[in-house]
N, C-alpha and C. Protein backbone atom coordinates (compact mmCIF):
# COMPACT_ATOMS: atom_id res chain seq x y z
N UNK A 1 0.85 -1.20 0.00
CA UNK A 1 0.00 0.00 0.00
C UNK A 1 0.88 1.25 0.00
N UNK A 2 0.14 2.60 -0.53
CA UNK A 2 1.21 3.05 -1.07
C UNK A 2 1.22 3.96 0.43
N UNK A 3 2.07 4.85 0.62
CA UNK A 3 2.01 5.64 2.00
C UNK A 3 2.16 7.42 1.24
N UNK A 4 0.50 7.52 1.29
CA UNK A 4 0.02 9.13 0.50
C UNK A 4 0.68 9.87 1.72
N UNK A 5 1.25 10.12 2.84
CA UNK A 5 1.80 11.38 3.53
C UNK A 5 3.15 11.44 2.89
N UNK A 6 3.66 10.10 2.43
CA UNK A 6 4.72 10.37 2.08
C UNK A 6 5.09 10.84 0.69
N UNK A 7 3.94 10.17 -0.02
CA UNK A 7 3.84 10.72 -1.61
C UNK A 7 3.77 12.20 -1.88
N UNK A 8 2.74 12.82 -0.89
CA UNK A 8 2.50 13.99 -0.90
C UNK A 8 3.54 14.41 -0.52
N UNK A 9 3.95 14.71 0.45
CA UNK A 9 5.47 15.19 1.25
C UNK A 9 6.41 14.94 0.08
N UNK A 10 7.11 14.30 -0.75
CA UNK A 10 7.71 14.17 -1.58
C UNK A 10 7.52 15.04 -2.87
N UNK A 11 6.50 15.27 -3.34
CA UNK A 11 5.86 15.91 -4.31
C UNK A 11 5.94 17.20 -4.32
N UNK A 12 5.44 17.66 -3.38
CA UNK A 12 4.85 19.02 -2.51
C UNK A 12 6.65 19.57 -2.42
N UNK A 13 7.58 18.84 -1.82
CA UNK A 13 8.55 19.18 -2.07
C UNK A 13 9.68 19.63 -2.70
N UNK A 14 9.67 18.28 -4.16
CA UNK A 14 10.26 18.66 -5.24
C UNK A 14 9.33 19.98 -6.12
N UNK A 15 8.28 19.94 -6.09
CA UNK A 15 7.31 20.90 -6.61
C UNK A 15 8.06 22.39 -6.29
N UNK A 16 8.19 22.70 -4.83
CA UNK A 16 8.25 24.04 -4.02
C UNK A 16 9.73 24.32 -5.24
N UNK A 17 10.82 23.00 -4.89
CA UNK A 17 11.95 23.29 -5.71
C UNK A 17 12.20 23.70 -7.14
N UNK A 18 11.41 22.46 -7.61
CA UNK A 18 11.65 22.66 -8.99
C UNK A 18 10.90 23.95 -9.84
N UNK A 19 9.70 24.18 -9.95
CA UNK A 19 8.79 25.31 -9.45
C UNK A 19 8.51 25.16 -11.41
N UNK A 20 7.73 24.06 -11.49
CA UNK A 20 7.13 24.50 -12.95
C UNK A 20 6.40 25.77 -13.19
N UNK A 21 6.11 26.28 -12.15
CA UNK A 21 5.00 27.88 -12.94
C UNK A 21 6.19 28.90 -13.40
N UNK A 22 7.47 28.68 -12.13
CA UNK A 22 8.73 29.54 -12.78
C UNK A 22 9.63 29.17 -13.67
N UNK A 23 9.55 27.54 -14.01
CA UNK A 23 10.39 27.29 -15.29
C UNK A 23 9.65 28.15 -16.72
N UNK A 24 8.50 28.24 -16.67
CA UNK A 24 7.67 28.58 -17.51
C UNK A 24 8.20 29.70 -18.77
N UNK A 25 8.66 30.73 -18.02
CA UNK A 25 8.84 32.28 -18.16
C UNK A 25 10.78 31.76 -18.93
N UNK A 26 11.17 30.79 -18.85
CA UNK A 26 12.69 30.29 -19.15
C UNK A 26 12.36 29.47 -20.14
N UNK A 27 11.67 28.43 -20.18
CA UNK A 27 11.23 27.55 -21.34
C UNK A 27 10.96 28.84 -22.28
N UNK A 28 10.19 29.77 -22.19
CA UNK A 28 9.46 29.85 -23.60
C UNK A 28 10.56 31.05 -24.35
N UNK A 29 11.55 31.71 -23.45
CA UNK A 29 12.59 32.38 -23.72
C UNK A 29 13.36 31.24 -24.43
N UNK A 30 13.81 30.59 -23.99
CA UNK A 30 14.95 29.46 -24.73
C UNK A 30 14.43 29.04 -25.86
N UNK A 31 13.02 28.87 -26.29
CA UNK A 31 12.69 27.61 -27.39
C UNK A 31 11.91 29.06 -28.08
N UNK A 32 12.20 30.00 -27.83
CA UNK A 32 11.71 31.58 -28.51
C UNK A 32 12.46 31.16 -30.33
N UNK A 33 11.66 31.63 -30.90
CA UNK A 33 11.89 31.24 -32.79
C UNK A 33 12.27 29.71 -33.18
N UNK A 34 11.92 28.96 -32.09
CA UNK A 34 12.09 27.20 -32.84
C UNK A 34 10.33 26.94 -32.82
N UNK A 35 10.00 26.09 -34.00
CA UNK A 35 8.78 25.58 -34.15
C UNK A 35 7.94 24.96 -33.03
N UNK A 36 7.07 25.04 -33.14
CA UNK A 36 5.82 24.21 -32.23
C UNK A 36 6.95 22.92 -31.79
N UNK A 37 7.00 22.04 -32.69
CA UNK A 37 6.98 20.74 -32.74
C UNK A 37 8.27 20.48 -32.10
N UNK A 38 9.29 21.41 -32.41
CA UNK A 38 10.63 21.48 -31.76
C UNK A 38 11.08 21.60 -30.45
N UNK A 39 10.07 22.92 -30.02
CA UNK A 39 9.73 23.22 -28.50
C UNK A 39 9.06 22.09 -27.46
N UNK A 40 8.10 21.40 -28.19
CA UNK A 40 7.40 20.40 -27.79
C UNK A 40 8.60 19.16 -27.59
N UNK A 41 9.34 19.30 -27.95
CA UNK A 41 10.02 17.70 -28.14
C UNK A 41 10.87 18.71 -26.94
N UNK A 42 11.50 19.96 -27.24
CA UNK A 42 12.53 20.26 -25.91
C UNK A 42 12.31 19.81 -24.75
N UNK A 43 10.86 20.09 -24.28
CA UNK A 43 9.95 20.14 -23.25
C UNK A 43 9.91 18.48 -22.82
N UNK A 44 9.45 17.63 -23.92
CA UNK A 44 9.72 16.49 -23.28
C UNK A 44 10.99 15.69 -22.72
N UNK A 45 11.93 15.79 -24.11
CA UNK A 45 13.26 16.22 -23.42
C UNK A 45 13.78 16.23 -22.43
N UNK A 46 13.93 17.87 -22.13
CA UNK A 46 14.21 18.44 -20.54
C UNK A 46 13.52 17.67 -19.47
N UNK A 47 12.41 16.98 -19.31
CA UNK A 47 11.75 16.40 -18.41
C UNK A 47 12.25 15.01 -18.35
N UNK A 48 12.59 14.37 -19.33
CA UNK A 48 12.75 12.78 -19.32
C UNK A 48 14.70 12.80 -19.16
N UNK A 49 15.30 14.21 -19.47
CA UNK A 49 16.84 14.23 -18.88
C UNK A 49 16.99 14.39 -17.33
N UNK A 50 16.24 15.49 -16.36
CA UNK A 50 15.72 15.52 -15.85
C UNK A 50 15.16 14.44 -14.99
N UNK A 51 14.18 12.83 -15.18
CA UNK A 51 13.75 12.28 -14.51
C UNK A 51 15.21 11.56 -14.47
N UNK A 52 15.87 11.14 -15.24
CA UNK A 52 17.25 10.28 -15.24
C UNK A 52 18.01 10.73 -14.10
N UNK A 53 18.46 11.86 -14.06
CA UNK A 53 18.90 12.37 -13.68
C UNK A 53 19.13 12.44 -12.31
N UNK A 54 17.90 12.97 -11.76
CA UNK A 54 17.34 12.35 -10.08
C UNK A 54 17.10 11.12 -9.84
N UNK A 55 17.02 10.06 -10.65
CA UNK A 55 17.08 8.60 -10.53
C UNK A 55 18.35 8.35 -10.13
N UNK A 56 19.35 8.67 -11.02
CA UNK A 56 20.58 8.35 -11.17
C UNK A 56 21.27 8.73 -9.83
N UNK A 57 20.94 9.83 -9.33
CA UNK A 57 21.66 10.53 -8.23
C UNK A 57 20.61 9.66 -7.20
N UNK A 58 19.54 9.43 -7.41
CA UNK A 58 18.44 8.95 -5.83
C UNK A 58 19.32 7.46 -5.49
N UNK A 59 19.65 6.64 -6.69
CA UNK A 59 19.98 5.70 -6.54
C UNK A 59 21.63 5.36 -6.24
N UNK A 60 22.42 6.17 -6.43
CA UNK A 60 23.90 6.11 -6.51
C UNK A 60 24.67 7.37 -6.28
N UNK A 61 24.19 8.70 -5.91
CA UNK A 61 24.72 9.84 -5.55
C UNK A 61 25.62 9.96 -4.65
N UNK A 62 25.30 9.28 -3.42
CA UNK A 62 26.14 9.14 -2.52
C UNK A 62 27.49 8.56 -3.36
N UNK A 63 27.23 7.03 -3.36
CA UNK A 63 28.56 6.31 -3.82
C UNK A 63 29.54 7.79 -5.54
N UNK A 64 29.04 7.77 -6.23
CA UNK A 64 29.04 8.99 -7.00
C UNK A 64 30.35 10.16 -6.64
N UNK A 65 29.71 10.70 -5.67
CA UNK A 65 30.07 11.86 -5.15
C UNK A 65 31.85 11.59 -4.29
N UNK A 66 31.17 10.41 -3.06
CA UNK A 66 31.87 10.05 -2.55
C UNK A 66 32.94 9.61 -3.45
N UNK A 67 32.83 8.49 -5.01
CA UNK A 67 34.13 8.41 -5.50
C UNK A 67 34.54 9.32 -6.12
N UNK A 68 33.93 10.58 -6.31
CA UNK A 68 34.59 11.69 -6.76
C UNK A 68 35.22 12.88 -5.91
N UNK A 69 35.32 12.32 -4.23
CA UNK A 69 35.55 13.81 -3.54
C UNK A 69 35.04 14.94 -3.78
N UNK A 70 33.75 14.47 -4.11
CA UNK A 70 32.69 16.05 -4.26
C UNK A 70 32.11 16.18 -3.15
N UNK A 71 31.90 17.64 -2.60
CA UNK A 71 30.92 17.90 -1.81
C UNK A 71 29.49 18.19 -2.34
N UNK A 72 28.42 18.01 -1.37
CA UNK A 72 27.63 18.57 -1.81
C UNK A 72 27.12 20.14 -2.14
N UNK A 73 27.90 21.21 -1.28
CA UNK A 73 27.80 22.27 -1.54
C UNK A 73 28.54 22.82 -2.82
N UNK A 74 29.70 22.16 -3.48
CA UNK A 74 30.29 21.87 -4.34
C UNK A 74 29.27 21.71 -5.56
N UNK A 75 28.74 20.98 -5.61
CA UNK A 75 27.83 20.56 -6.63
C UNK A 75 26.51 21.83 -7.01
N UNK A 76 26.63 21.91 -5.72
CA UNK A 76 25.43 23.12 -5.76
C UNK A 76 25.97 24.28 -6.27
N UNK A 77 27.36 24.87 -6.08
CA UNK A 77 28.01 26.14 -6.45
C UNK A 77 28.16 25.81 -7.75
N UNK A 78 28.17 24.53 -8.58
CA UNK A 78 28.56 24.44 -9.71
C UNK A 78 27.36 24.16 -10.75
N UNK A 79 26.29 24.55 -9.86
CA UNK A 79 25.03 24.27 -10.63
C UNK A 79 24.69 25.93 -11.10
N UNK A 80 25.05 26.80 -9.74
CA UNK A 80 24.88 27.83 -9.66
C UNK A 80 25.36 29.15 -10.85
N UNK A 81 26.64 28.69 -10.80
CA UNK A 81 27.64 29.66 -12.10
C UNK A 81 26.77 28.88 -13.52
N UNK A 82 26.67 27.37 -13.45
CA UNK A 82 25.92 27.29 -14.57
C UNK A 82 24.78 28.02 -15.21
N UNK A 83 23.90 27.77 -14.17
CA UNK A 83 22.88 28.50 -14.29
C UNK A 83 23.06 30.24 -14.77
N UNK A 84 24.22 30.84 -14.13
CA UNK A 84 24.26 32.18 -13.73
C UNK A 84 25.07 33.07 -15.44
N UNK A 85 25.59 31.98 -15.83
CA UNK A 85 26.10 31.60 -17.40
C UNK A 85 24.59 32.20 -18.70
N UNK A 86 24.03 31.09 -18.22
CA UNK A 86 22.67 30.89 -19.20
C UNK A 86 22.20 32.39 -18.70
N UNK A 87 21.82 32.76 -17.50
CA UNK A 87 21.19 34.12 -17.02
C UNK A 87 21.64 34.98 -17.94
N UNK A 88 22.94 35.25 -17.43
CA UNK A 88 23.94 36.29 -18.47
C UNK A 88 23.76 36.69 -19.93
N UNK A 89 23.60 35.63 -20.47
CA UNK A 89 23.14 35.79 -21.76
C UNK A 89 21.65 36.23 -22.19
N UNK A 90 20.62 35.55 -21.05
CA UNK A 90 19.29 35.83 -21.73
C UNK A 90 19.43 37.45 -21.56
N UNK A 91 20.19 37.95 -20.23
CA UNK A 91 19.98 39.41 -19.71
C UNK A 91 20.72 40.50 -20.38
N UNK A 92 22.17 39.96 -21.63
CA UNK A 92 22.24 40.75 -22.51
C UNK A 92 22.19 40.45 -23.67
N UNK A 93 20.93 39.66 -24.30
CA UNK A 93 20.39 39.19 -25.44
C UNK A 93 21.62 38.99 -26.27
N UNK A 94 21.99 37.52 -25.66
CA UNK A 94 23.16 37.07 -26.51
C UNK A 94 22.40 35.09 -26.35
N UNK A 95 20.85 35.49 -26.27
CA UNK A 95 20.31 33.96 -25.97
C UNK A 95 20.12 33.31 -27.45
N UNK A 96 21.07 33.90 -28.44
CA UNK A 96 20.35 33.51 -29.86
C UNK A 96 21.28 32.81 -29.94
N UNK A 97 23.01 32.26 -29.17
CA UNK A 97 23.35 31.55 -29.21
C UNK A 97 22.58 30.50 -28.37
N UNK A 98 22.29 30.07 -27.60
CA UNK A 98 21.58 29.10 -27.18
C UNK A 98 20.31 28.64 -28.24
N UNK A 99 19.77 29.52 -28.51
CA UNK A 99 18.52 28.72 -29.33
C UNK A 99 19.08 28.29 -31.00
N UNK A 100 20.63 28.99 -31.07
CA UNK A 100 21.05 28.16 -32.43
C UNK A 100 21.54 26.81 -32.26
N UNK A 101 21.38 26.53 -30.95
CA UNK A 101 22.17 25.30 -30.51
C UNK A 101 21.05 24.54 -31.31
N UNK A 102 21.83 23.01 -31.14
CA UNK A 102 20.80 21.62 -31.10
C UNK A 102 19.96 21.50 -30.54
N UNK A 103 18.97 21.08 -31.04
CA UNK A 103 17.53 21.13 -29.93
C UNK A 103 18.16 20.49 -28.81
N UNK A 104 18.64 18.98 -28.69
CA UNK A 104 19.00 17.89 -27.95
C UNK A 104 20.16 19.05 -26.42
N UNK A 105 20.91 19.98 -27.46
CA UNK A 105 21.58 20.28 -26.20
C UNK A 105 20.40 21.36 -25.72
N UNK A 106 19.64 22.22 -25.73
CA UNK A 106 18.76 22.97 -25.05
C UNK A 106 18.09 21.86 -23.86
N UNK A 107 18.09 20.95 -24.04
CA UNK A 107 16.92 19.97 -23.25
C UNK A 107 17.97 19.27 -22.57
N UNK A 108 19.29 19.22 -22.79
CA UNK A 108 20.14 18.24 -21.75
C UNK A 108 20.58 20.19 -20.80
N UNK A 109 21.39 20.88 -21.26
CA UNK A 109 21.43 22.01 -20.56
C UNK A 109 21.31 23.24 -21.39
N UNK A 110 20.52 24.19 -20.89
CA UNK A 110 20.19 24.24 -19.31
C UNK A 110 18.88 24.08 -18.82
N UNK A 111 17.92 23.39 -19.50
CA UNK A 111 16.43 23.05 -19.15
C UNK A 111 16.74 21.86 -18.31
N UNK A 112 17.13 20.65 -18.96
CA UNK A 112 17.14 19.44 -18.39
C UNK A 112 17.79 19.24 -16.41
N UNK A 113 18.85 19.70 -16.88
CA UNK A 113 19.79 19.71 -15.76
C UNK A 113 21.10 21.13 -16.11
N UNK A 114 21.30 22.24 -15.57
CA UNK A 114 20.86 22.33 -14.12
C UNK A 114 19.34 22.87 -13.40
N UNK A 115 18.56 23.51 -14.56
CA UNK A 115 17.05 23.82 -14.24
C UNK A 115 16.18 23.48 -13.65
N UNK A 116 15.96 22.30 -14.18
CA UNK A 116 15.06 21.48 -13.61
C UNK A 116 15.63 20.23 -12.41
N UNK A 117 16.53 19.56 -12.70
CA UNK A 117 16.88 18.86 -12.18
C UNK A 117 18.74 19.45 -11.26
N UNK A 118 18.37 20.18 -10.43
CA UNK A 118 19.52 21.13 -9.75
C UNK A 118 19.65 20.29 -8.49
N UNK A 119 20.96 20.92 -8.38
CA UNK A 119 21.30 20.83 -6.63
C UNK A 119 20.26 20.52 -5.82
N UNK A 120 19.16 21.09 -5.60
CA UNK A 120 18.03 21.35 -4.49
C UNK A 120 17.88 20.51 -4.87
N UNK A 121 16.92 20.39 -6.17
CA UNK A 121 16.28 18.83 -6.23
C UNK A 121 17.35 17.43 -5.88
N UNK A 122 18.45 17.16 -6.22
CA UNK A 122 19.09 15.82 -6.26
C UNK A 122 19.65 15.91 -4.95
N UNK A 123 19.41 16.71 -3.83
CA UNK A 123 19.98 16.45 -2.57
C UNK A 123 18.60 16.30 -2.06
N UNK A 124 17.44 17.10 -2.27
CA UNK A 124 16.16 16.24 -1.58
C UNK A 124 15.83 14.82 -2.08
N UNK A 125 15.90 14.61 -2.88
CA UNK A 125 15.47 13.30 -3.83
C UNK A 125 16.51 12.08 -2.62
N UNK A 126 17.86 12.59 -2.39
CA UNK A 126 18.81 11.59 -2.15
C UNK A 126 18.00 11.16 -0.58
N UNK A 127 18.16 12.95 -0.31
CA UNK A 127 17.62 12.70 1.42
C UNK A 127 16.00 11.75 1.70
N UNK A 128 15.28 11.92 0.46
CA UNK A 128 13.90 11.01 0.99
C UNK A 128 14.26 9.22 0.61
N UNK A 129 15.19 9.46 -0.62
CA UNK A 129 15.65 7.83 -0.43
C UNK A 129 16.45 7.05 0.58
N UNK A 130 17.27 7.94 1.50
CA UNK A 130 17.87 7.44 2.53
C UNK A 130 17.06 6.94 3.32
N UNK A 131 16.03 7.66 3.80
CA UNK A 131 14.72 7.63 4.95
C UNK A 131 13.82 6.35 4.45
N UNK A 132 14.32 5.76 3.20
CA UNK A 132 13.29 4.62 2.57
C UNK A 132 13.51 3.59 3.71
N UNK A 133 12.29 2.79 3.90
CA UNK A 133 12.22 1.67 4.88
C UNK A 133 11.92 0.57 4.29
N UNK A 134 10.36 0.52 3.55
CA UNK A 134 10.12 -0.59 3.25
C UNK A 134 9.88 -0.05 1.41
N UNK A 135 9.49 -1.17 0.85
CA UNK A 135 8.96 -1.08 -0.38
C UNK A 135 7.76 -0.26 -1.09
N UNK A 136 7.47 0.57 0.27
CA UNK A 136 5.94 0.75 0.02
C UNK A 136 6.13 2.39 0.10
N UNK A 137 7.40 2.29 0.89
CA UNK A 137 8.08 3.78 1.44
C UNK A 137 8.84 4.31 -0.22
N UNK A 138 9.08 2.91 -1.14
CA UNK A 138 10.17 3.46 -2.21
C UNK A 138 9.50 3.76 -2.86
N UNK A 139 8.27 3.01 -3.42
CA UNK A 139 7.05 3.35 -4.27
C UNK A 139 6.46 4.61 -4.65
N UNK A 140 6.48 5.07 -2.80
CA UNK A 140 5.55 6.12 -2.44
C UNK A 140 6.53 7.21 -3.06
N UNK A 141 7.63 7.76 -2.86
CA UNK A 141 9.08 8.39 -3.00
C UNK A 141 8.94 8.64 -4.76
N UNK A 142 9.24 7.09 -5.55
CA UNK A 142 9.13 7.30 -6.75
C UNK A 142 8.09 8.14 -7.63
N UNK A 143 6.47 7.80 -7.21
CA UNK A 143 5.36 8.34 -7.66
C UNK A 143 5.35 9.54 -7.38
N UNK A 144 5.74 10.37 -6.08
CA UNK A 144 6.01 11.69 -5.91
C UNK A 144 6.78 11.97 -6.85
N UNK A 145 8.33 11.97 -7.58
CA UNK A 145 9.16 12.44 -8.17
C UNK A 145 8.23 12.35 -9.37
N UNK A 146 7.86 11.42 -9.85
CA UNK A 146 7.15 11.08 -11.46
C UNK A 146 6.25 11.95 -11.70
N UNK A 147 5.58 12.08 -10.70
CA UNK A 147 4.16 12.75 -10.77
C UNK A 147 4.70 14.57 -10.90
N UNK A 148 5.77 15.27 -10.12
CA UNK A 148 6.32 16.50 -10.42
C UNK A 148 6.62 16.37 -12.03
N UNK A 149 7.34 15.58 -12.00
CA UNK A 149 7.96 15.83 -13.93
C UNK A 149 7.02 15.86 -14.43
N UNK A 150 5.61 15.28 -14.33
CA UNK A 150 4.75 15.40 -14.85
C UNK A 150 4.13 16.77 -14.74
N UNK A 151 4.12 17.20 -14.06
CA UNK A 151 3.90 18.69 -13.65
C UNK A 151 4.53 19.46 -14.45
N UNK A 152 6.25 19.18 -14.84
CA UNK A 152 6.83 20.11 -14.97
C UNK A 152 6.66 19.97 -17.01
N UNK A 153 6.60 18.88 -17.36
CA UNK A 153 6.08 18.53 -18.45
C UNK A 153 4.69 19.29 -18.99
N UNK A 154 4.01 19.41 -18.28
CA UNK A 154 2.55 19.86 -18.66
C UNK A 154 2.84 21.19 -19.03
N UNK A 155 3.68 21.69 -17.58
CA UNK A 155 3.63 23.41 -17.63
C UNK A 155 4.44 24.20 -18.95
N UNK A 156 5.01 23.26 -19.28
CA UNK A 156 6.22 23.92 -20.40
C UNK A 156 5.80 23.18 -21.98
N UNK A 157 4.92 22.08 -21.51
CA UNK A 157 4.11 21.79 -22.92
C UNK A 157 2.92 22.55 -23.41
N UNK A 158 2.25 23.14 -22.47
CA UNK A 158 1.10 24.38 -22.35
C UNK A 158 0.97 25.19 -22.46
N UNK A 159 2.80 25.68 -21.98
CA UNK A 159 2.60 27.47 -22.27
C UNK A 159 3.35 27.77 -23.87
N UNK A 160 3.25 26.63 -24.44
CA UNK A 160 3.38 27.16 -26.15
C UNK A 160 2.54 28.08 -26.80
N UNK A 161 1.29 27.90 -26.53
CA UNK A 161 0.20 28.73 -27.14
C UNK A 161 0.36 30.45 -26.18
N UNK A 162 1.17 30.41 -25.12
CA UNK A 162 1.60 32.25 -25.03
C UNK A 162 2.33 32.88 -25.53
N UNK A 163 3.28 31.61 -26.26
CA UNK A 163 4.19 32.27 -27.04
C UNK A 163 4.00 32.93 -28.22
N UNK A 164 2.70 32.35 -28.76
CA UNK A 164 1.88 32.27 -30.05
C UNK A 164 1.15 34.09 -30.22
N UNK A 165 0.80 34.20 -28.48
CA UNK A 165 0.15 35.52 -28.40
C UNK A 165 0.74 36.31 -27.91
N UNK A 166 2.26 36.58 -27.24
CA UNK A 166 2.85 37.48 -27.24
C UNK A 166 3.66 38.25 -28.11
N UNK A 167 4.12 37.20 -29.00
CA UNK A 167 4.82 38.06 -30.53
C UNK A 167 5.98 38.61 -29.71
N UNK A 168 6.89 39.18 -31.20
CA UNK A 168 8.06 39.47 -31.14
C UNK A 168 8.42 40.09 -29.45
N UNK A 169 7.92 40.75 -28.91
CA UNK A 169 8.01 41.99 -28.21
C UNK A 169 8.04 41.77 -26.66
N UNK A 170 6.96 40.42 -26.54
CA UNK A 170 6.75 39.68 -25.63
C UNK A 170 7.72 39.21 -25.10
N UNK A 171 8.11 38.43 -26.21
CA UNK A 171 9.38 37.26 -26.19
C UNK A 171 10.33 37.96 -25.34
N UNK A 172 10.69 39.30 -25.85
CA UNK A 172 11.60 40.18 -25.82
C UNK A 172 11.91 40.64 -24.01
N UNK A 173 10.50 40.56 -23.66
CA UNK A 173 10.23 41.05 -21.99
C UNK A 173 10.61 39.44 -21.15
N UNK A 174 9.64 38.31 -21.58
CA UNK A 174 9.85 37.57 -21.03
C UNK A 174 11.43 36.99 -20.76
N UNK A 175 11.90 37.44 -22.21
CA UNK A 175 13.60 36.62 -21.92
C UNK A 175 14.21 37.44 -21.14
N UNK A 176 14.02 38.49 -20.84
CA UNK A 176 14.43 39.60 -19.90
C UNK A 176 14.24 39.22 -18.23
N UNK A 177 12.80 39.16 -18.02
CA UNK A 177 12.57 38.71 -16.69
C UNK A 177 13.18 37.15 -16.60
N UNK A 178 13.00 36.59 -17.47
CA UNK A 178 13.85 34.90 -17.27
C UNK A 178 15.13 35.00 -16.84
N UNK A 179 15.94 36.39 -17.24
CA UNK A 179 17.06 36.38 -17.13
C UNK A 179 17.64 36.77 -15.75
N UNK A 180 16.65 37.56 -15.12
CA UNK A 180 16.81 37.89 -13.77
C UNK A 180 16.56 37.65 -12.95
N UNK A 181 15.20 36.64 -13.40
CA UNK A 181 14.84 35.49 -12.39
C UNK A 181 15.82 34.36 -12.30
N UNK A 182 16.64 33.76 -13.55
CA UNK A 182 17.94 32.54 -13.38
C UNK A 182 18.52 32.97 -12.74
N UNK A 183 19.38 34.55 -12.98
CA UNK A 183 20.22 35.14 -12.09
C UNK A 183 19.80 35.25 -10.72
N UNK A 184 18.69 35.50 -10.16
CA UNK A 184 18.98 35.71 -8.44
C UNK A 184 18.82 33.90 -8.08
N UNK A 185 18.20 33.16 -8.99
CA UNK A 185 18.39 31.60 -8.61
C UNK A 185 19.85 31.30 -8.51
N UNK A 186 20.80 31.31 -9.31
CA UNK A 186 21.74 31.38 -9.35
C UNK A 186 22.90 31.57 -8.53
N UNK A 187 22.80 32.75 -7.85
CA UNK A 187 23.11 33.78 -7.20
C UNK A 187 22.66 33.11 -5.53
N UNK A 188 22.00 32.67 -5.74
CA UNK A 188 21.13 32.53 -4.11
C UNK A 188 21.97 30.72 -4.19
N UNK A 189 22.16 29.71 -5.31
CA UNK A 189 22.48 28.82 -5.17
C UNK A 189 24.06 28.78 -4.58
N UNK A 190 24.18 29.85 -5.71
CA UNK A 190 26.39 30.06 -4.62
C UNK A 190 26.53 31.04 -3.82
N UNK A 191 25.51 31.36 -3.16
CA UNK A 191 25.65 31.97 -1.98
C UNK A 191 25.56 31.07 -0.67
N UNK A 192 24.28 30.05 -0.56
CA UNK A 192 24.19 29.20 -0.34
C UNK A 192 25.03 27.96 -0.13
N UNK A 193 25.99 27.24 -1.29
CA UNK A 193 27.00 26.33 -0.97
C UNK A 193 28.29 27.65 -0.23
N UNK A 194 28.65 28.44 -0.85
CA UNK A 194 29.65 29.23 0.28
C UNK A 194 29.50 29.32 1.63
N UNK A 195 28.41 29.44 2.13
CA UNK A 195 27.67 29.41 3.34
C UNK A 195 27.90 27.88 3.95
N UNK A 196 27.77 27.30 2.85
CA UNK A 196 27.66 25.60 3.39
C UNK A 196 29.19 25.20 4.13
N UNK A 197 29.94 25.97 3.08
CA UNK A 197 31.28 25.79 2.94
C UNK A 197 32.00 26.01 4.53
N UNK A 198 31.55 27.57 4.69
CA UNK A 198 32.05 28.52 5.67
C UNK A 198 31.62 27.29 6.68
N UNK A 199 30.35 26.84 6.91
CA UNK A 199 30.32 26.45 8.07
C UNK A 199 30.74 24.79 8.29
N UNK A 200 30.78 24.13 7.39
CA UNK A 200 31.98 23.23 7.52
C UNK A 200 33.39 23.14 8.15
N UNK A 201 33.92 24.46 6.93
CA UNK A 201 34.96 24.66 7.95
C UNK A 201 34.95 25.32 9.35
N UNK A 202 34.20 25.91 10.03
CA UNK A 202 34.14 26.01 11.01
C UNK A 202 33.67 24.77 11.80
């Protein structure tokens, strides 16, 4: 039986993190002048790089990390400059290198991972699989994570048709605010592992 406090609690969690209503305003900046059909495939994409992703780390992060002498605040500062990279560009409209890219790389980075699937998320994901007990506890854990991508899938497969009604000009604002919204994400992520850092070493 499945254990819904924990499904929910799991969900509710990666949700707060991952935050499909704010990937939204970044998806439609990035996939800005590629076709319907192109954007649509990014979107699925980014979500199914993304579910790997937190699998990969839920299931083996620890061992991972550990054979790499990574920290975790480490990982997070390096999600952060990533991210803070992509910002940079949407914020001085230099994002037309990114959307000349390959579709395939838009949807591995920076939608897939570090966006969607970041620091926050693959250290909560790790922390609710540690706490796993029984089979019913892993179940519950998995269907929460699945059920967000699904979330985050919907939100960035849906908001195609705003792109349709904002036109040139739109685009123009939204990649703007995307850009300053990545940036204080960014910004708040390596502020955050420095912090982690400082108090380690102390």
């Amino acid at each position: 039986m499945i254990d819904a406090v924990l499904l929910v609690e799991v969900f509710v969690t990666l949700f707060v993190i991952m935050d499909p209503v704010g990937t939204v305003p970044i998806f439609l900046s990035l996939t800005a002048g590629r076709s319907p059909a192109t954007a649509r495939r990014a979107a699925w994409q980014a979500v199914a790089v993304s579910f790997l992703v937190i699998t990969l780390f839920a299931l083996f992060g620890r061992q991972i990390l550990n054979y790499l002498h990574i920290s975790l605040p480490a990982l997070q500062c390096a999600g952060g400059l990533l991210l803070l990279l992509v910002a940079l560009e949407l914020l001085t409209g230099k994002q037309d290198e990114l959307t000349a890219s390959a579709d395939a790389n838009i949807a591995l980075v920076p939608l897939g991972t570090p966006l969607l699937a970041g620091p926050g998320a693959i250290v909560a994901t790790m922390l609710f699989v540690q706490d796993i007990g029984t089979w019913h506890d892993g179940l519950s854990v998995a269907l929460g994570v699945l059920g967000v991508h699904l979330a985050l899938w919907a939100a960035m497969r849906y908001s195609l048709p705003i792109l349709r009604l904002i036109r040139d000009g739109g685009v123009l604002l939204v990649t703007r605010i995307a850009g300053l919204l990545l940036s204080a994400i960014a910004v708040q992520l390596v502020a955050d592992a420095v912090r982690a850092f400082i108090a380690g070493e102390g």
